[in-house]
PDB file of N, CA and C in Angstrom:
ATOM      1  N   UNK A   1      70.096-167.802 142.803  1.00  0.00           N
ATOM      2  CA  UNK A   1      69.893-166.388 142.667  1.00  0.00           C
ATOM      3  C   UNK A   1      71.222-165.674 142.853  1.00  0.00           C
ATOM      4  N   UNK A   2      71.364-164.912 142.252  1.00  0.00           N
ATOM      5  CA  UNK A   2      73.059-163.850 141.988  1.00  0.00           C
ATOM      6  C   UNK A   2      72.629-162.766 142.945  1.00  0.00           C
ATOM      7  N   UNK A   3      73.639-162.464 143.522  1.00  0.00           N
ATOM      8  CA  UNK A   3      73.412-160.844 144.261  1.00  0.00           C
ATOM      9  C   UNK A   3      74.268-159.999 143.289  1.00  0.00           C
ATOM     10  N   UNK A   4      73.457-159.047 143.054  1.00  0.00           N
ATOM     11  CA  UNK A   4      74.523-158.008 142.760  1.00  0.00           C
ATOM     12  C   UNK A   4      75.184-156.745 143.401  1.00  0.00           C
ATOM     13  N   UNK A   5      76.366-156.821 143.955  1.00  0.00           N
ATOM     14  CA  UNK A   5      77.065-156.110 144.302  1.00  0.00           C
ATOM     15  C   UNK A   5      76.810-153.924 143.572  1.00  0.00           C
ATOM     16  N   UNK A   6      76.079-153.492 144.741  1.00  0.00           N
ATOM     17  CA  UNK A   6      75.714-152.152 143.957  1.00  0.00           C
ATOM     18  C   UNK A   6      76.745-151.216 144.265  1.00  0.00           C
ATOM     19  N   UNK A   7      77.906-151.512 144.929  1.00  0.00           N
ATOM     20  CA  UNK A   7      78.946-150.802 145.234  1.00  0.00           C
ATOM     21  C   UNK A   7      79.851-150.725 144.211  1.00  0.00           C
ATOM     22  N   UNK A   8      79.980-152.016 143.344  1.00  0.00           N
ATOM     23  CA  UNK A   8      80.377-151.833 142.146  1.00  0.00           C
ATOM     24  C   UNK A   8      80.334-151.397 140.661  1.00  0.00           C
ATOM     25  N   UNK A   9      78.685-151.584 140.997  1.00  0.00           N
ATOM     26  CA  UNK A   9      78.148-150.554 139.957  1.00  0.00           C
ATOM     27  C   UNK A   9      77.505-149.303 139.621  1.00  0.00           C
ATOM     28  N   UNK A  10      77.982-148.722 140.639  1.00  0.00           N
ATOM     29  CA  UNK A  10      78.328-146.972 141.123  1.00  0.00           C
ATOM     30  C   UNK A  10      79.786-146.957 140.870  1.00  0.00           C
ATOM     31  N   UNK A  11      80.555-147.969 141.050  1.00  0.00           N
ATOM     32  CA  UNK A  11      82.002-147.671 140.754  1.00  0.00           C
ATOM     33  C   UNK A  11      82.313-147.648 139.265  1.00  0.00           C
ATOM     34  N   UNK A  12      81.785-148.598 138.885  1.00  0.00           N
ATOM     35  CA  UNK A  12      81.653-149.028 137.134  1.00  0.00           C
ATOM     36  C   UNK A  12      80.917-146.897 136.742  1.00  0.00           C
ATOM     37  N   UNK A  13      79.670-146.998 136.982  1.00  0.00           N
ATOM     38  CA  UNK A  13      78.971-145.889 136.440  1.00  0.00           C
ATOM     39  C   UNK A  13      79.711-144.321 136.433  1.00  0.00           C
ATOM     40  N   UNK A  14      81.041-144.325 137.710  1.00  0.00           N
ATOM     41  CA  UNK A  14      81.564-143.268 138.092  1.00  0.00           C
ATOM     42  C   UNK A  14      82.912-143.130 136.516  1.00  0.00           C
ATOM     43  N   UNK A  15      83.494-144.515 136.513  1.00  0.00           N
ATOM     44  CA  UNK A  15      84.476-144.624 135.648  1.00  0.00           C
ATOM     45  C   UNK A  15      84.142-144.356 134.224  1.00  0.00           C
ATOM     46  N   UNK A  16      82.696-144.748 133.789  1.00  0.00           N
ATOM     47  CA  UNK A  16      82.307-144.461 132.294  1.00  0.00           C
ATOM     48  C   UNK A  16      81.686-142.471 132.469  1.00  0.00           C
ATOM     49  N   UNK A  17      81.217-142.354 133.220  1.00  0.00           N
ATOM     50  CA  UNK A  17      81.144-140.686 133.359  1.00  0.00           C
ATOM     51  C   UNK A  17      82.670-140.354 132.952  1.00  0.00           C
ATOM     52  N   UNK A  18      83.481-140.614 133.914  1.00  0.00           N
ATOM     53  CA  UNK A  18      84.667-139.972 133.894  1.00  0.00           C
ATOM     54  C   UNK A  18      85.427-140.046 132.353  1.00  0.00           C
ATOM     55  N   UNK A  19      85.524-141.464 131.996  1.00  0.00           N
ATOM     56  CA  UNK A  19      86.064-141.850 130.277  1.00  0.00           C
ATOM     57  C   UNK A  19      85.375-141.125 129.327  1.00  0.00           C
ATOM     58  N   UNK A  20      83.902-140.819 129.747  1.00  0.00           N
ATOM     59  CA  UNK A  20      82.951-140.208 128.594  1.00  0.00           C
ATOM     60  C   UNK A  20      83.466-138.417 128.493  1.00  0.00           C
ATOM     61  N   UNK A  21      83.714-137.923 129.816  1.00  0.00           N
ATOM     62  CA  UNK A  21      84.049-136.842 129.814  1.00  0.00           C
ATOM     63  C   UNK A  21      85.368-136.357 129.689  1.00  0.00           C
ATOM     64  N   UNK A  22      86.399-137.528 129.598  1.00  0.00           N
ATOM     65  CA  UNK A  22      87.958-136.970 129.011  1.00  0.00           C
ATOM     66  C   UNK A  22      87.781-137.168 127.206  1.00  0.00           C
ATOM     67  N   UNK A  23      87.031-137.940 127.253  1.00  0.00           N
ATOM     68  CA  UNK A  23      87.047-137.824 125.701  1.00  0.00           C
ATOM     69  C   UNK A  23      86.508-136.955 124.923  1.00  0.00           C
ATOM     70  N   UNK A  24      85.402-136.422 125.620  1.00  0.00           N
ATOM     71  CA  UNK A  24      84.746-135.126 125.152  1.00  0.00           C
ATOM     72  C   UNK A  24      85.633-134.047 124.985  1.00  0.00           C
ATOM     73  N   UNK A  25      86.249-133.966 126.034  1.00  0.00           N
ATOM     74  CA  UNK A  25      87.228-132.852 126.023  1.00  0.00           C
ATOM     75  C   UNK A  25      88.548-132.803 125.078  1.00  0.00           C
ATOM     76  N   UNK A  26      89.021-134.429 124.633  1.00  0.00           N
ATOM     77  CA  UNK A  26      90.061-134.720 123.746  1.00  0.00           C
ATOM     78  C   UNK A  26      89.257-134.592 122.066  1.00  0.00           C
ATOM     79  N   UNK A  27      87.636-134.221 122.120  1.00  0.00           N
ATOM     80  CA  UNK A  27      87.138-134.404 120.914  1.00  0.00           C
ATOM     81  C   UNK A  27      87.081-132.500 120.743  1.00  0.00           C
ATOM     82  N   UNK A  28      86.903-132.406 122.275  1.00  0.00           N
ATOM     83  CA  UNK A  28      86.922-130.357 121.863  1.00  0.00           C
ATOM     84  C   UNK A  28      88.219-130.075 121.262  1.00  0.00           C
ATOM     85  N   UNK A  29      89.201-130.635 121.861  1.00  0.00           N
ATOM     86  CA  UNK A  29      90.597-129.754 121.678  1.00  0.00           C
ATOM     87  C   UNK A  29      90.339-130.007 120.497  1.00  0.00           C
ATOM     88  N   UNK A  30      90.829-131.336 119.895  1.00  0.00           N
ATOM     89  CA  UNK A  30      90.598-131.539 117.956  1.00  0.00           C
ATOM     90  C   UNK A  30      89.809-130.893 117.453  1.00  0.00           C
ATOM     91  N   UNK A  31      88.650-130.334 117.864  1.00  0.00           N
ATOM     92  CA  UNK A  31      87.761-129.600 117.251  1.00  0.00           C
ATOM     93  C   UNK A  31      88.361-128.052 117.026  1.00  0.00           C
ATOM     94  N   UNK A  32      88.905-127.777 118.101  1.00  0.00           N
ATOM     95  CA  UNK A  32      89.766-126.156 118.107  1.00  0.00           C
ATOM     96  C   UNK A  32      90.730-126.477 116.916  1.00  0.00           C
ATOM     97  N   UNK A  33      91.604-127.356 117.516  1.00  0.00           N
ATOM     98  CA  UNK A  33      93.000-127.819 116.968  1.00  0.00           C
ATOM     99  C   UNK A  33      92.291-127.199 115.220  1.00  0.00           C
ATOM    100  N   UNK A  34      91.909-127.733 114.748  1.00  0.00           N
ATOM    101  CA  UNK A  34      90.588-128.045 113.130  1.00  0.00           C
ATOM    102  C   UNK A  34      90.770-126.949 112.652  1.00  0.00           C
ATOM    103  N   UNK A  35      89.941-125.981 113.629  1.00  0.00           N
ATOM    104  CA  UNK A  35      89.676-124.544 113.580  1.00  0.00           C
ATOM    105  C   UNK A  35      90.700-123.742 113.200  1.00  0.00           C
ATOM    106  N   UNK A  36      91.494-124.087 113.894  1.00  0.00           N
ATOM    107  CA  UNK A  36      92.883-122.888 114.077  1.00  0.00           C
ATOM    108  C   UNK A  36      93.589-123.273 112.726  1.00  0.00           C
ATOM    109  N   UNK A  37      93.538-124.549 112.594  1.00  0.00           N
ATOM    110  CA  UNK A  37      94.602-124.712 111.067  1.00  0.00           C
ATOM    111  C   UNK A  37      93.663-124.383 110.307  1.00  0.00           C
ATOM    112  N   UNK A  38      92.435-124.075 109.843  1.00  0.00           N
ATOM    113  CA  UNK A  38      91.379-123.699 109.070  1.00  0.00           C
ATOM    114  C   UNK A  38      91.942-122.064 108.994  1.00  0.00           C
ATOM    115  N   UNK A  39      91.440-121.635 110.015  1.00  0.00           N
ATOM    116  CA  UNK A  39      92.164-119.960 109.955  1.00  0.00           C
ATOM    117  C   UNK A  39      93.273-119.546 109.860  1.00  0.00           C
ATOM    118  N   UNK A  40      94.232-120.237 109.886  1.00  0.00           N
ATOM    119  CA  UNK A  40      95.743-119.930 109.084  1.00  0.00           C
ATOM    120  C   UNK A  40      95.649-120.374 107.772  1.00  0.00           C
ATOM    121  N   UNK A  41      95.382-121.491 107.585  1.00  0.00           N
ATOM    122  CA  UNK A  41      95.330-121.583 106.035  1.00  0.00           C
ATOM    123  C   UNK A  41      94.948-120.403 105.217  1.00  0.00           C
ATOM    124  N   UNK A  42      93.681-119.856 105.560  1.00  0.00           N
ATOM    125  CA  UNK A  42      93.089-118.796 104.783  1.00  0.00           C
ATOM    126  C   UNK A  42      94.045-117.354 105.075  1.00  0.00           C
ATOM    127  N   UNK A  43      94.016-117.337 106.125  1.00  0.00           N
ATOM    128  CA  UNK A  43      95.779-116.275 106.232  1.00  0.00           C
ATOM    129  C   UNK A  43      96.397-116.208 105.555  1.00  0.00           C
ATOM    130  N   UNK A  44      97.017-117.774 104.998  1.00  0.00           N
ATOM    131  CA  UNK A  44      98.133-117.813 104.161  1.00  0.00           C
ATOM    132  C   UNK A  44      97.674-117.619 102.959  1.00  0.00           C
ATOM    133  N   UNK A  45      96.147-118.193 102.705  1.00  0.00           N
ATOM    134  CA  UNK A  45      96.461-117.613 101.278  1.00  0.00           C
ATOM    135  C   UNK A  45      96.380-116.569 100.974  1.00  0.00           C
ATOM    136  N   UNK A  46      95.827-115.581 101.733  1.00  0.00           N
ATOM    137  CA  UNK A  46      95.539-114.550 101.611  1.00  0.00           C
ATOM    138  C   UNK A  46      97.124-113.253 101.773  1.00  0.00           C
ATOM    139  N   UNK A  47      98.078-114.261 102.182  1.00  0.00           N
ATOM    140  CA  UNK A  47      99.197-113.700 102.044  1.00  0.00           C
ATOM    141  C   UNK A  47     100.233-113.905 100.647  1.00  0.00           C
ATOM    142  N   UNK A  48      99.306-115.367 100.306  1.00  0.00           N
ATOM    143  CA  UNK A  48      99.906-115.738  98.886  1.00  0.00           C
ATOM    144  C   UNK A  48      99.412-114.863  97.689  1.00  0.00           C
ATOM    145  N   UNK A  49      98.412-114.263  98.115  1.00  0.00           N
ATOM    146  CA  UNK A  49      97.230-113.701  96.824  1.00  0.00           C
ATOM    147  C   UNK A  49      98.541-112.170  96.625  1.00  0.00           C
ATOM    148  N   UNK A  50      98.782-111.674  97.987  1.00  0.00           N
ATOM    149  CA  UNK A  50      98.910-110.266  98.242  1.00  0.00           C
ATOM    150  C   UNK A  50     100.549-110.499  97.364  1.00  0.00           C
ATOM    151  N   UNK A  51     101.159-111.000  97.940  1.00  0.00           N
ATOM    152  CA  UNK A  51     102.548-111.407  97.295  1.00  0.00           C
ATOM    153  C   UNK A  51     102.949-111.619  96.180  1.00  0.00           C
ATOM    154  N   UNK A  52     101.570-112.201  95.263  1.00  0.00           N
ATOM    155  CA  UNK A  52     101.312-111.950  93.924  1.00  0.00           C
ATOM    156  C   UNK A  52     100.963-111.100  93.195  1.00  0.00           C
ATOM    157  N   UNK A  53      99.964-110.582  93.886  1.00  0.00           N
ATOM    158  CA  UNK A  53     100.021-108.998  93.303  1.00  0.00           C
ATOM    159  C   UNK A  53     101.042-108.158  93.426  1.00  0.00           C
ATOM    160  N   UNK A  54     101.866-108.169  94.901  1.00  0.00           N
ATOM    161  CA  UNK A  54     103.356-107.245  94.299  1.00  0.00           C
ATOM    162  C   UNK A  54     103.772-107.737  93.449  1.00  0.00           C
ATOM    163  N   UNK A  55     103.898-109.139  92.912  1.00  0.00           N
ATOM    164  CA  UNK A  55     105.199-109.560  91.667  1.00  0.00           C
ATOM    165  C   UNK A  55     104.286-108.637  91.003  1.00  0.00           C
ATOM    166  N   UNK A  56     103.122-108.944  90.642  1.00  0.00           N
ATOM    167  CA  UNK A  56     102.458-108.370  89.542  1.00  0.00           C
ATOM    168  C   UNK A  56     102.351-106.768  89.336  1.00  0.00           C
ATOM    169  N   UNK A  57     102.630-106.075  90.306  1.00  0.00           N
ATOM    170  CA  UNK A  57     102.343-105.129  90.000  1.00  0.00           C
ATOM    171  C   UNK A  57     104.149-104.348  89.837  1.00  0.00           C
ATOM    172  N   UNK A  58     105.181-104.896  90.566  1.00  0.00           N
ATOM    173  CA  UNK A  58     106.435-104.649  90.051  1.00  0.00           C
ATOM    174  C   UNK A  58     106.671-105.167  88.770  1.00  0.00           C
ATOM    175  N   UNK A  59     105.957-105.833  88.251  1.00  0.00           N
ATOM    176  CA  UNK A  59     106.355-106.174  86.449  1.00  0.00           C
ATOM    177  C   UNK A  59     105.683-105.276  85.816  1.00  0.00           C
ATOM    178  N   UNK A  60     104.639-104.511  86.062  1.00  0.00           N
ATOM    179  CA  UNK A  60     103.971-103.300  85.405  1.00  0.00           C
ATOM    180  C   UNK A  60     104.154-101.957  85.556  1.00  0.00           C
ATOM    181  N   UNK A  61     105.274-102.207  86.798  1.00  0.00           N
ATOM    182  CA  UNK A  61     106.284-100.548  87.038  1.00  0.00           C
ATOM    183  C   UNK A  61     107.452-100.760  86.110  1.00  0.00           C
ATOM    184  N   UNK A  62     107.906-102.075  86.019  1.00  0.00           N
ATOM    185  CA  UNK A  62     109.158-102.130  85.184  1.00  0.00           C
ATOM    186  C   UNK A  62     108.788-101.955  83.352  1.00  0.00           C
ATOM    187  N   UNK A  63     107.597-102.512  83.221  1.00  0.00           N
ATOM    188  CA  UNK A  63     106.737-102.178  81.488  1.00  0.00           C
ATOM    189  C   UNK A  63     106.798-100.844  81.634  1.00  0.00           C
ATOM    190  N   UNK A  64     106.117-100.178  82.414  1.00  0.00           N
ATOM    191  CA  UNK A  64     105.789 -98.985  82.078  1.00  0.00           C
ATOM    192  C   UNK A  64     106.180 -98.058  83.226  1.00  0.00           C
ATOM    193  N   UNK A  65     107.411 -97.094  82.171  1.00  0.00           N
ATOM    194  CA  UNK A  65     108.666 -96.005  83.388  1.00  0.00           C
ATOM    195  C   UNK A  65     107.455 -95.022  82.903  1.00  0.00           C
ATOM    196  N   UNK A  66     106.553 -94.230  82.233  1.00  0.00           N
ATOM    197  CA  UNK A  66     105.890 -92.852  82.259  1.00  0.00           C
ATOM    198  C   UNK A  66     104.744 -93.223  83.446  1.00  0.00           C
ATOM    199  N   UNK A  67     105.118 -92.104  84.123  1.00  0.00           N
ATOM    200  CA  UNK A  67     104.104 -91.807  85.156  1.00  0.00           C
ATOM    201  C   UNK A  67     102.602 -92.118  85.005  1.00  0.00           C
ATOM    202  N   UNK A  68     101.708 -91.639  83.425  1.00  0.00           N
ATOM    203  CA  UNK A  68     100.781 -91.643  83.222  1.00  0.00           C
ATOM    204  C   UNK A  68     100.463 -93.002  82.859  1.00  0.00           C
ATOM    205  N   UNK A  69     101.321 -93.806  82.514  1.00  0.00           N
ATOM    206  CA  UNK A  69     100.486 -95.622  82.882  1.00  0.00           C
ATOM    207  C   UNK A  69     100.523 -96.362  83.802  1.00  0.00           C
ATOM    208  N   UNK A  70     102.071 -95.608  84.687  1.00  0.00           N
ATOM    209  CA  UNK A  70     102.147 -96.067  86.162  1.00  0.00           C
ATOM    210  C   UNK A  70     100.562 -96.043  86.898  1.00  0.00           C
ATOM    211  N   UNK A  71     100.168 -94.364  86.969  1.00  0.00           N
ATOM    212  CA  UNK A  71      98.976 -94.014  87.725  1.00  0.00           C
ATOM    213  C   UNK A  71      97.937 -95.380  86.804  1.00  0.00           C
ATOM    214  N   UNK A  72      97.267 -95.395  85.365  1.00  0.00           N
ATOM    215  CA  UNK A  72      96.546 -96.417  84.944  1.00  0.00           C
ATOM    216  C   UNK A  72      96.650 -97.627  85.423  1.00  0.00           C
ATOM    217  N   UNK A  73      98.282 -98.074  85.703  1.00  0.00           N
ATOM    218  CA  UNK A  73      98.418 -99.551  85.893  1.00  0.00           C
ATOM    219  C   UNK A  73      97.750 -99.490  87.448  1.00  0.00           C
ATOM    220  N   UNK A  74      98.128 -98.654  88.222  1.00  0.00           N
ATOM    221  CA  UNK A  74      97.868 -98.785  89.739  1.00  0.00           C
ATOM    222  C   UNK A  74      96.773 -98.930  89.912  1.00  0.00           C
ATOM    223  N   UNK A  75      95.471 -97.844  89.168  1.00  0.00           N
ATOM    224  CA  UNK A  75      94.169 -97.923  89.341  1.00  0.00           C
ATOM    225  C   UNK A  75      93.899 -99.382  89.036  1.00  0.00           C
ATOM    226  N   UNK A  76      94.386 -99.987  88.079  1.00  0.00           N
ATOM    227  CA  UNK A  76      94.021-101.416  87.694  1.00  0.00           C
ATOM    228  C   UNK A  76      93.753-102.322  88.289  1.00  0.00           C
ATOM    229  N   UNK A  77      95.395-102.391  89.230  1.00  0.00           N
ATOM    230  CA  UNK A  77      95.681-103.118  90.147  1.00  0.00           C
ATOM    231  C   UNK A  77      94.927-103.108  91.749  1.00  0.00           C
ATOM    232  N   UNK A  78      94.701-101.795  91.928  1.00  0.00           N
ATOM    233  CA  UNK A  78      94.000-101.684  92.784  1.00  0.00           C
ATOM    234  C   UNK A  78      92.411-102.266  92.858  1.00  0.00           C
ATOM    235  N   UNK A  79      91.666-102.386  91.638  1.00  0.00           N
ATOM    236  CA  UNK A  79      90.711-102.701  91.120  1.00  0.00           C
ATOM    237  C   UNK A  79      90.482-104.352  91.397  1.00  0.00           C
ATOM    238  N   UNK A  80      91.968-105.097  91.111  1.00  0.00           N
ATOM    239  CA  UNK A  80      92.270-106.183  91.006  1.00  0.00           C
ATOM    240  C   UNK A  80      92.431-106.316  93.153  1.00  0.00           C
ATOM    241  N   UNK A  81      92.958-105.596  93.366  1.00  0.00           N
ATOM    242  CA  UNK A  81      93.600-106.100  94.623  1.00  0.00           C
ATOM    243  C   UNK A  81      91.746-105.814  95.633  1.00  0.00           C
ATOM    244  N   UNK A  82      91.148-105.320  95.472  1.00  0.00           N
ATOM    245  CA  UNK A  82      89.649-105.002  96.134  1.00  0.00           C
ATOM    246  C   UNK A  82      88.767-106.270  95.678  1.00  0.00           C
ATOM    247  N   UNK A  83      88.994-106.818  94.944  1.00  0.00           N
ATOM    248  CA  UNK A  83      88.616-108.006  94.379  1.00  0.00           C
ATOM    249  C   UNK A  83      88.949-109.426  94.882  1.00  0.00           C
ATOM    250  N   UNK A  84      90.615-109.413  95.153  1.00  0.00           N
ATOM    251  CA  UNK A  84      90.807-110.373  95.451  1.00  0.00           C
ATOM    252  C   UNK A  84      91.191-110.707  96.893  1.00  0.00           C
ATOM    253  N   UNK A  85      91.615-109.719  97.468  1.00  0.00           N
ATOM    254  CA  UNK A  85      91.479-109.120  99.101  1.00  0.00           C
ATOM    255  C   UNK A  85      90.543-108.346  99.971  1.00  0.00           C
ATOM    256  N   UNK A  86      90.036-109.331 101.102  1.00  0.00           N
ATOM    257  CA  UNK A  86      89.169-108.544 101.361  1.00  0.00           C
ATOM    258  C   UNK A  86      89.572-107.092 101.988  1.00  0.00           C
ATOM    259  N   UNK A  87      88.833-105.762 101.539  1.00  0.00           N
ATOM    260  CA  UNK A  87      89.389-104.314 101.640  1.00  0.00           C
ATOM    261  C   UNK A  87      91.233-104.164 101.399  1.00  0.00           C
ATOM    262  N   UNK A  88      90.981-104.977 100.316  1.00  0.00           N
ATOM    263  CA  UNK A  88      92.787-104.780  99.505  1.00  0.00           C
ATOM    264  C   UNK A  88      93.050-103.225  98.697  1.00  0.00           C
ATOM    265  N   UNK A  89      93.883-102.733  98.730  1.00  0.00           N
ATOM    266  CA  UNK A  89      94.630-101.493  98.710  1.00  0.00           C
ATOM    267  C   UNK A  89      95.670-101.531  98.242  1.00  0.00           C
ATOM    268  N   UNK A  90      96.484-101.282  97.494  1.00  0.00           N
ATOM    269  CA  UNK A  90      97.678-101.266  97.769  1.00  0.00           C
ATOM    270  C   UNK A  90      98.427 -99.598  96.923  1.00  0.00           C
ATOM    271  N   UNK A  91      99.734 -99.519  96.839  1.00  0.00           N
ATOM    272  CA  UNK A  91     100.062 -98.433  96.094  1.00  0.00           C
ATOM    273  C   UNK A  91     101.840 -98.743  96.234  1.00  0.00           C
ATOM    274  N   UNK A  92     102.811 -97.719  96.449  1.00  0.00           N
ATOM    275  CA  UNK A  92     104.021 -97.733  95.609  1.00  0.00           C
ATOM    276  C   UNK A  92     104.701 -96.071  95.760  1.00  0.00           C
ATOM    277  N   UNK A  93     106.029 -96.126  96.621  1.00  0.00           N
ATOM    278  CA  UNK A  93     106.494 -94.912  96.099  1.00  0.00           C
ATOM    279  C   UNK A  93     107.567 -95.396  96.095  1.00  0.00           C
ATOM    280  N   UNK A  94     107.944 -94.193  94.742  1.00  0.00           N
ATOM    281  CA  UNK A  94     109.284 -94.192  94.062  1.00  0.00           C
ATOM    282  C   UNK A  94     110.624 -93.193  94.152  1.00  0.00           C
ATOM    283  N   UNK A  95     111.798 -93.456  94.754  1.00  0.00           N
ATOM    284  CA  UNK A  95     112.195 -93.008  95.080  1.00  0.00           C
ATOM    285  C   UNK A  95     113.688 -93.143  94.437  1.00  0.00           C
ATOM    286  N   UNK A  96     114.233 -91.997  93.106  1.00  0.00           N
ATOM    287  CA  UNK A  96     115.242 -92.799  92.331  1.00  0.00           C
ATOM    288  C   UNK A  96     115.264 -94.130  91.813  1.00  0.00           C
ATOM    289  N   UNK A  97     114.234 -94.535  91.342  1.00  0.00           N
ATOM    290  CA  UNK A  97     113.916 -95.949  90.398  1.00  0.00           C
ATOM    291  C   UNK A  97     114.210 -96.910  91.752  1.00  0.00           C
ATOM    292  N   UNK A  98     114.166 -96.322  93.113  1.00  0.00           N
ATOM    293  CA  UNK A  98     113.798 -97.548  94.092  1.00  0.00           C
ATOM    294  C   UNK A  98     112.294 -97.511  94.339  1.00  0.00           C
ATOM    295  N   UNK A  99     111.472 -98.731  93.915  1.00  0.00           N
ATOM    296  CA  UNK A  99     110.012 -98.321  94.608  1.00  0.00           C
ATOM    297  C   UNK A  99     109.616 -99.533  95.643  1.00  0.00           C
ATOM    298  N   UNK A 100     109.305 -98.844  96.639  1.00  0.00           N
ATOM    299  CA  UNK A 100     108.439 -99.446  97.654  1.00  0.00           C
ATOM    300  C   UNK A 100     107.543-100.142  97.310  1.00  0.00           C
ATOM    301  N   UNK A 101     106.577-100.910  97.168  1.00  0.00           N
ATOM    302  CA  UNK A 101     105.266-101.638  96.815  1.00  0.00           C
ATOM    303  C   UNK A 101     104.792-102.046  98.124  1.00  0.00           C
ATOM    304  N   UNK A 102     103.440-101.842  98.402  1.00  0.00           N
ATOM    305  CA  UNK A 102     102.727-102.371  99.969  1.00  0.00           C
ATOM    306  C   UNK A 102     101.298-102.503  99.091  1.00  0.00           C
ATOM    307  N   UNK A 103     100.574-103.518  99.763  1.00  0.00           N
ATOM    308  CA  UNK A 103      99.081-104.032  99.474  1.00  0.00           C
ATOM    309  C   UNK A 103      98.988-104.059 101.504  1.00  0.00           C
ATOM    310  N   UNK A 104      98.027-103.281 101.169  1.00  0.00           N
ATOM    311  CA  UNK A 104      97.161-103.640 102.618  1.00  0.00           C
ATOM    312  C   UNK A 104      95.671-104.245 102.449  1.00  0.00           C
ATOM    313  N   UNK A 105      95.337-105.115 103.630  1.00  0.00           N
ATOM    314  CA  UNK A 105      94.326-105.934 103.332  1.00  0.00           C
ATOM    315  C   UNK A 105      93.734-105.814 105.081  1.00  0.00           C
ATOM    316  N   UNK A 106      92.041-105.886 105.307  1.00  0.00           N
ATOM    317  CA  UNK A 106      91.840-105.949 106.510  1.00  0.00           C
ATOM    318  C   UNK A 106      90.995-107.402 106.628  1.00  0.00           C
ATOM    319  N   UNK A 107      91.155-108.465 107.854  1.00  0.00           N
ATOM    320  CA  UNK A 107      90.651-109.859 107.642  1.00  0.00           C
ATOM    321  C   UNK A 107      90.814-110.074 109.000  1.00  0.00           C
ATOM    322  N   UNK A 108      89.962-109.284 110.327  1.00  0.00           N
ATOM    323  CA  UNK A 108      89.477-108.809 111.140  1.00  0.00           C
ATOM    324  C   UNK A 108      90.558-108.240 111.801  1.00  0.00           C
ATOM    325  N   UNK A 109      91.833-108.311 111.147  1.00  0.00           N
ATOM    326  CA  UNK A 109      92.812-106.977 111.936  1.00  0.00           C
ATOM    327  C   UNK A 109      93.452-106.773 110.620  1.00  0.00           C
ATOM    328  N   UNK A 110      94.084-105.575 110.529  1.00  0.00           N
ATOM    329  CA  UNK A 110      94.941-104.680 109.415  1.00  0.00           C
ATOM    330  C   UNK A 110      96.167-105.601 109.077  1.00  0.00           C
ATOM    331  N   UNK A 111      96.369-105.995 107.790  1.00  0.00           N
ATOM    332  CA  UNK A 111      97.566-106.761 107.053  1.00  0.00           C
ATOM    333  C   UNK A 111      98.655-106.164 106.442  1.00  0.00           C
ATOM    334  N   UNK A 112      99.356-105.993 106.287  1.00  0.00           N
ATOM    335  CA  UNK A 112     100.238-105.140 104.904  1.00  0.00           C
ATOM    336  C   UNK A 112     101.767-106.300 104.375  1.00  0.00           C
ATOM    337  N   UNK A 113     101.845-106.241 103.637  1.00  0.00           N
ATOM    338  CA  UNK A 113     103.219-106.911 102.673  1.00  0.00           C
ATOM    339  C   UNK A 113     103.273-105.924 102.102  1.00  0.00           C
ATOM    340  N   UNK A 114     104.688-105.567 102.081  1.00  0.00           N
ATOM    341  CA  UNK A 114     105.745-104.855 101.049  1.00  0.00           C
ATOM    342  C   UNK A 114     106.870-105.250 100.558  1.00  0.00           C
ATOM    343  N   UNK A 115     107.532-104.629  99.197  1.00  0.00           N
ATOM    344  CA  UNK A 115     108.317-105.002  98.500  1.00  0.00           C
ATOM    345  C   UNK A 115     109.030-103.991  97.818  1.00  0.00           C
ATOM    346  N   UNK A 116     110.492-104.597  98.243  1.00  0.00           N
ATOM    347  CA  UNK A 116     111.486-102.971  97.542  1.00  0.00           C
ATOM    348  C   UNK A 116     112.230-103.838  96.360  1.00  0.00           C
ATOM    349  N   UNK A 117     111.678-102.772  95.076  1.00  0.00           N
ATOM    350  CA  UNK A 117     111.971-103.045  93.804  1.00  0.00           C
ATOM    351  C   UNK A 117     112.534-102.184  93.203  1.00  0.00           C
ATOM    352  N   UNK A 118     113.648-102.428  91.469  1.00  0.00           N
ATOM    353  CA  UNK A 118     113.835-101.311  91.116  1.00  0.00           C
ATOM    354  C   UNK A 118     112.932-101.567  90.310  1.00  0.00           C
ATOM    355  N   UNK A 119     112.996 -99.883  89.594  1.00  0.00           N
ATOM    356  CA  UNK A 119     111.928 -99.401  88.638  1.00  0.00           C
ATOM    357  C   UNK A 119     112.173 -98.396  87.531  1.00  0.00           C
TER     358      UNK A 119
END
């Protein structure tokens, strides 16, 4: 007949609690870790989208110098930028054929990119 030693297997039972519960915690962090590069990614693209629309919309100040397709192109763009940003905005002032360009975007706090172009 074997005795079994129960001092050791409270010691054994203490060590697999303990291993079970650092790993849990090394499976949370990765789980955050996941998260957080998940929500920058979408940041970024959402900074890539906005950055494109300034190129795009400084190539349609440089097509068109009369005011009255400037205002058309902007409505356009703006049309375009509400579409592809969430609460995207953007606009443009001109100052001696220097123009400002800004798209603002909100994606649970206020965004803005700008761009100084001539025109």
């Amino acid at each position: 007949m074997r005795v079994i030693n129960t001092k050791t297997i409270g010691f054994v039972m203490i060590e697999v609690l303990s291993s079970m519960g650092i790993m849990s915690i090394v499976f949370l962090s990765l789980l955050a870790y996941q998260i957080s590069l998940f929500k920058n990614s979408v940041q970024l693209n959402w900074q890539a989208i906005a950055y494109s629309q300034l190129m795009n919309f400084s190539d349609m100040l440089l097509a068109n110098a009369d005011n009255d397709y400037r205002q058309r192109a902007l409505n356009e763009w703006n049309t375009d930028n509400a579409s592809l940003l969430p609460n995207g905005v953007g606009g443009f002032t001109n100052n001696n054929h220097e123009c400002q360009i800004y798209v603002n975007w909100f994606s649970g706090k206020s965004e803005t990119q700008r761009v100084d172009v001539f025109c």
